[in-house]
C-alpha atoms as a PDB file:
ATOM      1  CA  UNK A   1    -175.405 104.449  97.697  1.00  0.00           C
ATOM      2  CA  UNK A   2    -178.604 105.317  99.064  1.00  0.00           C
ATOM      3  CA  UNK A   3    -182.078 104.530  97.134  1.00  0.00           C
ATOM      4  CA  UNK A   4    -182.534 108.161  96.613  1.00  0.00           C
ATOM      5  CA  UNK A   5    -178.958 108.573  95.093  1.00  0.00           C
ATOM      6  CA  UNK A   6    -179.680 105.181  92.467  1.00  0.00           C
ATOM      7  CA  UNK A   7    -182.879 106.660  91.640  1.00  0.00           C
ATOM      8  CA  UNK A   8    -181.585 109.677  90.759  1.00  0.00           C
ATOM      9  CA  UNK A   9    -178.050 107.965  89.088  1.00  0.00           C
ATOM     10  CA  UNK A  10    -181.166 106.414  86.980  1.00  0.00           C
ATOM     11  CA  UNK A  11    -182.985 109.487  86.280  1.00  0.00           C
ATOM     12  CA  UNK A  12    -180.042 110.769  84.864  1.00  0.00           C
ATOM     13  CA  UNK A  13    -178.469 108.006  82.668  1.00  0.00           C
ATOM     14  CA  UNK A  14    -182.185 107.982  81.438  1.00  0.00           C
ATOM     15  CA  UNK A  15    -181.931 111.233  80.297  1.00  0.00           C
ATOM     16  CA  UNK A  16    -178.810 111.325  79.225  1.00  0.00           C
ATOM     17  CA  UNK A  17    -179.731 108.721  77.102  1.00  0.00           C
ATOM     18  CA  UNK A  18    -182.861 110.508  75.714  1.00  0.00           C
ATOM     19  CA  UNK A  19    -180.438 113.113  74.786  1.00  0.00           C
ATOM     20  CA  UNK A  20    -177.907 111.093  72.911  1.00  0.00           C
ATOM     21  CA  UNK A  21    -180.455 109.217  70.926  1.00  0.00           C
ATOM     22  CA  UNK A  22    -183.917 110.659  69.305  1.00  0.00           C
ATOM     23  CA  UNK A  23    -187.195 109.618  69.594  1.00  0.00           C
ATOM     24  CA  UNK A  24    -187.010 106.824  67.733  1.00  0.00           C
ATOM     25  CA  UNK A  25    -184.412 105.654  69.130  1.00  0.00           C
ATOM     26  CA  UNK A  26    -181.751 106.649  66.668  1.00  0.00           C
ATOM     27  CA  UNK A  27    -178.173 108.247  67.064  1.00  0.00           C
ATOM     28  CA  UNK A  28    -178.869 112.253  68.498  1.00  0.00           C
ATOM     29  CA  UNK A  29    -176.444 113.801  64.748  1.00  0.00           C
ATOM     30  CA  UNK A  30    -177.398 117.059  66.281  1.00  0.00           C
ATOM     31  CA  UNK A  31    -176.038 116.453  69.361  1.00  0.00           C
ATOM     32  CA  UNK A  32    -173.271 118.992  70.517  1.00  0.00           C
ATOM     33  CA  UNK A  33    -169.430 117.896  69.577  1.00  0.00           C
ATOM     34  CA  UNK A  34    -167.635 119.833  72.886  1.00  0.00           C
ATOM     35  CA  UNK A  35    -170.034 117.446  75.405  1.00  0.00           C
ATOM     36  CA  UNK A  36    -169.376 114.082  73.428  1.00  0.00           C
ATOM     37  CA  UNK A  37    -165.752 115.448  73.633  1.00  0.00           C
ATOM     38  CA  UNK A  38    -165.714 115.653  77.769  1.00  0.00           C
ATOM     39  CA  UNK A  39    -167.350 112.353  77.827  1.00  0.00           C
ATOM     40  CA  UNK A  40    -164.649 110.881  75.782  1.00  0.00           C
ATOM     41  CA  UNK A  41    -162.008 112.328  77.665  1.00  0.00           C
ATOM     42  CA  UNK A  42    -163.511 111.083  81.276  1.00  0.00           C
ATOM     43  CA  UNK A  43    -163.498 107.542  79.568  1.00  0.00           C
ATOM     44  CA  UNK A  44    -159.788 107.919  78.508  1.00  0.00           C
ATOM     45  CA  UNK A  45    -159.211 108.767  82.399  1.00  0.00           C
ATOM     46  CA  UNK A  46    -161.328 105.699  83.298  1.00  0.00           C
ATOM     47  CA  UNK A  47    -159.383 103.869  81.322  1.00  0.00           C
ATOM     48  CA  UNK A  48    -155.905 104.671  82.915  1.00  0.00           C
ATOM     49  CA  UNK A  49    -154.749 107.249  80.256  1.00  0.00           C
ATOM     50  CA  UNK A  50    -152.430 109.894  81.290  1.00  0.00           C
ATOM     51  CA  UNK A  51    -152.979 113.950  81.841  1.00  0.00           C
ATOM     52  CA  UNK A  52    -150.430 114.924  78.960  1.00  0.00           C
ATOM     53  CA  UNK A  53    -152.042 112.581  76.708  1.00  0.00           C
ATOM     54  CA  UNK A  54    -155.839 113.400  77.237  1.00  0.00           C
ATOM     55  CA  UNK A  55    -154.866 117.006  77.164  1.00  0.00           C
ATOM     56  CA  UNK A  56    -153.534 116.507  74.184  1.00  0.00           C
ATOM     57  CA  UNK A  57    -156.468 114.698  72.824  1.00  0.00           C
ATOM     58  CA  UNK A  58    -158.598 117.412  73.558  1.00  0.00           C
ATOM     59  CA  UNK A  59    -156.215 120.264  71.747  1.00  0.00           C
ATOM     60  CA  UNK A  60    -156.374 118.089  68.919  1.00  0.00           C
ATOM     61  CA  UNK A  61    -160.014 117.358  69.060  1.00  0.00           C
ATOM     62  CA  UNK A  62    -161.025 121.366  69.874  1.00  0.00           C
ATOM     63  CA  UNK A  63    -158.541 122.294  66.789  1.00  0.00           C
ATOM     64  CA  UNK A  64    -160.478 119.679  64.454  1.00  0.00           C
ATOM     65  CA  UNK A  65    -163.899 121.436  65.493  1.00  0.00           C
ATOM     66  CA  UNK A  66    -162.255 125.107  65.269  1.00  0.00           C
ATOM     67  CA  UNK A  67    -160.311 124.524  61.631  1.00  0.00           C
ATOM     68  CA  UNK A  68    -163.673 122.425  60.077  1.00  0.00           C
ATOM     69  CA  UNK A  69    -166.114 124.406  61.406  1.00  0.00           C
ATOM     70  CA  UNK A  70    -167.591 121.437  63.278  1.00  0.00           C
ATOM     71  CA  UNK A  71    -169.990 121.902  66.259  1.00  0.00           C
ATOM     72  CA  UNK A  72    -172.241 118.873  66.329  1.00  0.00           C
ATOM     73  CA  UNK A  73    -171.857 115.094  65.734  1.00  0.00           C
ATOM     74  CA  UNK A  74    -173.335 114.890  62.106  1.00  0.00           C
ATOM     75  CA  UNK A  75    -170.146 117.192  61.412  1.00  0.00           C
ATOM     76  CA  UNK A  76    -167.813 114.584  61.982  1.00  0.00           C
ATOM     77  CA  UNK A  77    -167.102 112.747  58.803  1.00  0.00           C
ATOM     78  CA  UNK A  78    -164.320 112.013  56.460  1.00  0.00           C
ATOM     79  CA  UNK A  79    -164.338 114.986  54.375  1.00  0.00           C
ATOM     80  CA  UNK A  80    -163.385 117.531  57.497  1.00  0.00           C
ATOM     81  CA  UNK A  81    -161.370 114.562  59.078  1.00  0.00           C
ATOM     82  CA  UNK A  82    -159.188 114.759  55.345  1.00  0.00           C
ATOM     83  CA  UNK A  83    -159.037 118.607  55.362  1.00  0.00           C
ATOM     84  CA  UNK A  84    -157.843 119.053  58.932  1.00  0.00           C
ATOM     85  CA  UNK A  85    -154.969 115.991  58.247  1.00  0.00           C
ATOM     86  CA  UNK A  86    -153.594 117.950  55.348  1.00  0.00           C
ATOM     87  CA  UNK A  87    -153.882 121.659  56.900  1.00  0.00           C
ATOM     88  CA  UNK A  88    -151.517 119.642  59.934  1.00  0.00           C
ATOM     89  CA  UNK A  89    -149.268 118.024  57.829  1.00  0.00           C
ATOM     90  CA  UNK A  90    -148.791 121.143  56.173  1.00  0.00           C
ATOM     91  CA  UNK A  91    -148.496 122.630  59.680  1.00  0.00           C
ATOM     92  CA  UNK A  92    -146.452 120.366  62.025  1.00  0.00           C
ATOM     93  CA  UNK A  93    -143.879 117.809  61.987  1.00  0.00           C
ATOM     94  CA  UNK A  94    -145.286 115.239  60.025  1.00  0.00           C
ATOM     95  CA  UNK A  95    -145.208 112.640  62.886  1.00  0.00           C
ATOM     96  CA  UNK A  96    -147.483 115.022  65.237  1.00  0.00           C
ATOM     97  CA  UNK A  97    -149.726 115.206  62.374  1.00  0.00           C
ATOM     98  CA  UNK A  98    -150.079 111.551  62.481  1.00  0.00           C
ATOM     99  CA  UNK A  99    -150.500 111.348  66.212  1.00  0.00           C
ATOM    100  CA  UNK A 100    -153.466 113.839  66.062  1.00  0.00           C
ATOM    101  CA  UNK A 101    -154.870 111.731  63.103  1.00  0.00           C
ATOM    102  CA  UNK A 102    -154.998 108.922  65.464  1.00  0.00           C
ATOM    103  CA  UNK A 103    -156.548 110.560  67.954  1.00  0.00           C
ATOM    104  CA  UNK A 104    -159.075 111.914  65.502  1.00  0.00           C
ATOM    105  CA  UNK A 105    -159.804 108.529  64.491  1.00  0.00           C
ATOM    106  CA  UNK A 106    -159.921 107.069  68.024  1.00  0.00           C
ATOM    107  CA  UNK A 107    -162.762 109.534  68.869  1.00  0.00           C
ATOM    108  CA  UNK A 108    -164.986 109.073  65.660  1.00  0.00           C
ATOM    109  CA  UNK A 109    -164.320 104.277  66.935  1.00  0.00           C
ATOM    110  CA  UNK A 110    -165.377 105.760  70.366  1.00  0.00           C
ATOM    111  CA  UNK A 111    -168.400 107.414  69.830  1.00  0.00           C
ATOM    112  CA  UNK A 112    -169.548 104.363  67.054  1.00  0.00           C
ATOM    113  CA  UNK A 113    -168.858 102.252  70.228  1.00  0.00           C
ATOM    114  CA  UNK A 114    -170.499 104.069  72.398  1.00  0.00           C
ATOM    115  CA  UNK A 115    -173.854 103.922  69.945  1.00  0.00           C
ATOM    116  CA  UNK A 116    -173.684 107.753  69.791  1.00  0.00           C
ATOM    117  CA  UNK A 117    -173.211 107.101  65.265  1.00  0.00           C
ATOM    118  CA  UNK A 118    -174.579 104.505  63.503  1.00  0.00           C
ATOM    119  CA  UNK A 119    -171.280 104.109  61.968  1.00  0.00           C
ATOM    120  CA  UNK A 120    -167.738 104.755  62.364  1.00  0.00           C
ATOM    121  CA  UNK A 121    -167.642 107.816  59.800  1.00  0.00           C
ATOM    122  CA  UNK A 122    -163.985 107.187  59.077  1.00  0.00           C
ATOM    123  CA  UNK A 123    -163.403 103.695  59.933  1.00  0.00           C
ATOM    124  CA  UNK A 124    -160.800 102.188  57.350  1.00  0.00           C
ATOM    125  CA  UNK A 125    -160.904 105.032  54.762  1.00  0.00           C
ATOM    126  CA  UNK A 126    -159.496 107.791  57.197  1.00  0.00           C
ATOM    127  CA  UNK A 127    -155.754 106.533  56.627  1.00  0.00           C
ATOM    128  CA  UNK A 128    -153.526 107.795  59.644  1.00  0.00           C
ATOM    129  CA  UNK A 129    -149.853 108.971  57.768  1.00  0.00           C
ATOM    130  CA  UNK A 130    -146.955 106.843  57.946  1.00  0.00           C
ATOM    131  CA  UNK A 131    -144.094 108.312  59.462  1.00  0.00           C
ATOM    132  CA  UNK A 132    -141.822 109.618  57.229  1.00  0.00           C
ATOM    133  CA  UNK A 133    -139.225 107.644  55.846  1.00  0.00           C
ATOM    134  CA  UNK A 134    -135.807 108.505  57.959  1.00  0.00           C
ATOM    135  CA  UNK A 135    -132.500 109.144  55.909  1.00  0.00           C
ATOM    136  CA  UNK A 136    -129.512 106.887  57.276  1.00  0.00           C
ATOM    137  CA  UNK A 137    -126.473 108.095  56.167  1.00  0.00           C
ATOM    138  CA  UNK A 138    -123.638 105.867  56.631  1.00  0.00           C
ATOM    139  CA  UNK A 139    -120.310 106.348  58.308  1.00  0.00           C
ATOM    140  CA  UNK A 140    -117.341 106.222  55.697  1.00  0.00           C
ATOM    141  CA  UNK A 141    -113.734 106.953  55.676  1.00  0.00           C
END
């Protein structure tokens, strides 16, 4: 990298950074969702996730802001992260509806990581499902 290209690579995590938190040095809430959403998904690449799996993250995560009417950060919270698990359930097999749950619940850990919340808004109250209990019927003569 040349000292032009670090300077700018700079400039722009700077920025970025100005962006994601205010003035005063505080989480951005009014920050768009679909950007923080892009960001999350380049990580999961980073990371060694596959395509199938971050493009299903992503349906899941553009649903969530679609069915709850969320467009920003300060949107996310466990009130629309409840009413989008039981419009799924109600949906979907009930083991998809706790796979996009998880996901759901990744992204909220991910941005608290990531210092774009103060707080995980779902943390240990957003409970992913348990799968459903499986009927074994037993082989008799």
């Amino acid at each position: 990298m040349t000292k032009d290209s670090n300077h700018a690579q700079h400039l722009q995590s700077k920025k970025q950074r100005e962006v994601d938190l205010g003035e005063l040095g505080i989480p951005n809430r009014q920050a768009p969702l679909e950007p923080l959403i892009e960001a999350y998904l380049s990580w999961q690449k980073v990371e060694g996730h596959a395509e199938n799996h971050r493009d299903s993250v992503r349906r899941t995560l553009l649903r969530f802001a679609t069915y709850t009417g969320a467009s920003k950060l300060a949107d996310i919270n466990l009130a629309r992260a409840e009413r989008y698990k039981a419009k799924r359930i109600e949906e979907v097999n009930p083991n998809s509806a706790r796979v996009e749950a998880g996901y759901l619940k990744a992204f909220a850990a991910w941005l608290y990581k990531q210092g774009k919340l103060p707080q995980d808004p779902l943390g240990r109250r957003y409970q992913v499902p348990n799968p459903p209990e499986k009927d074994i019927y037993a082989l008799t003569r």
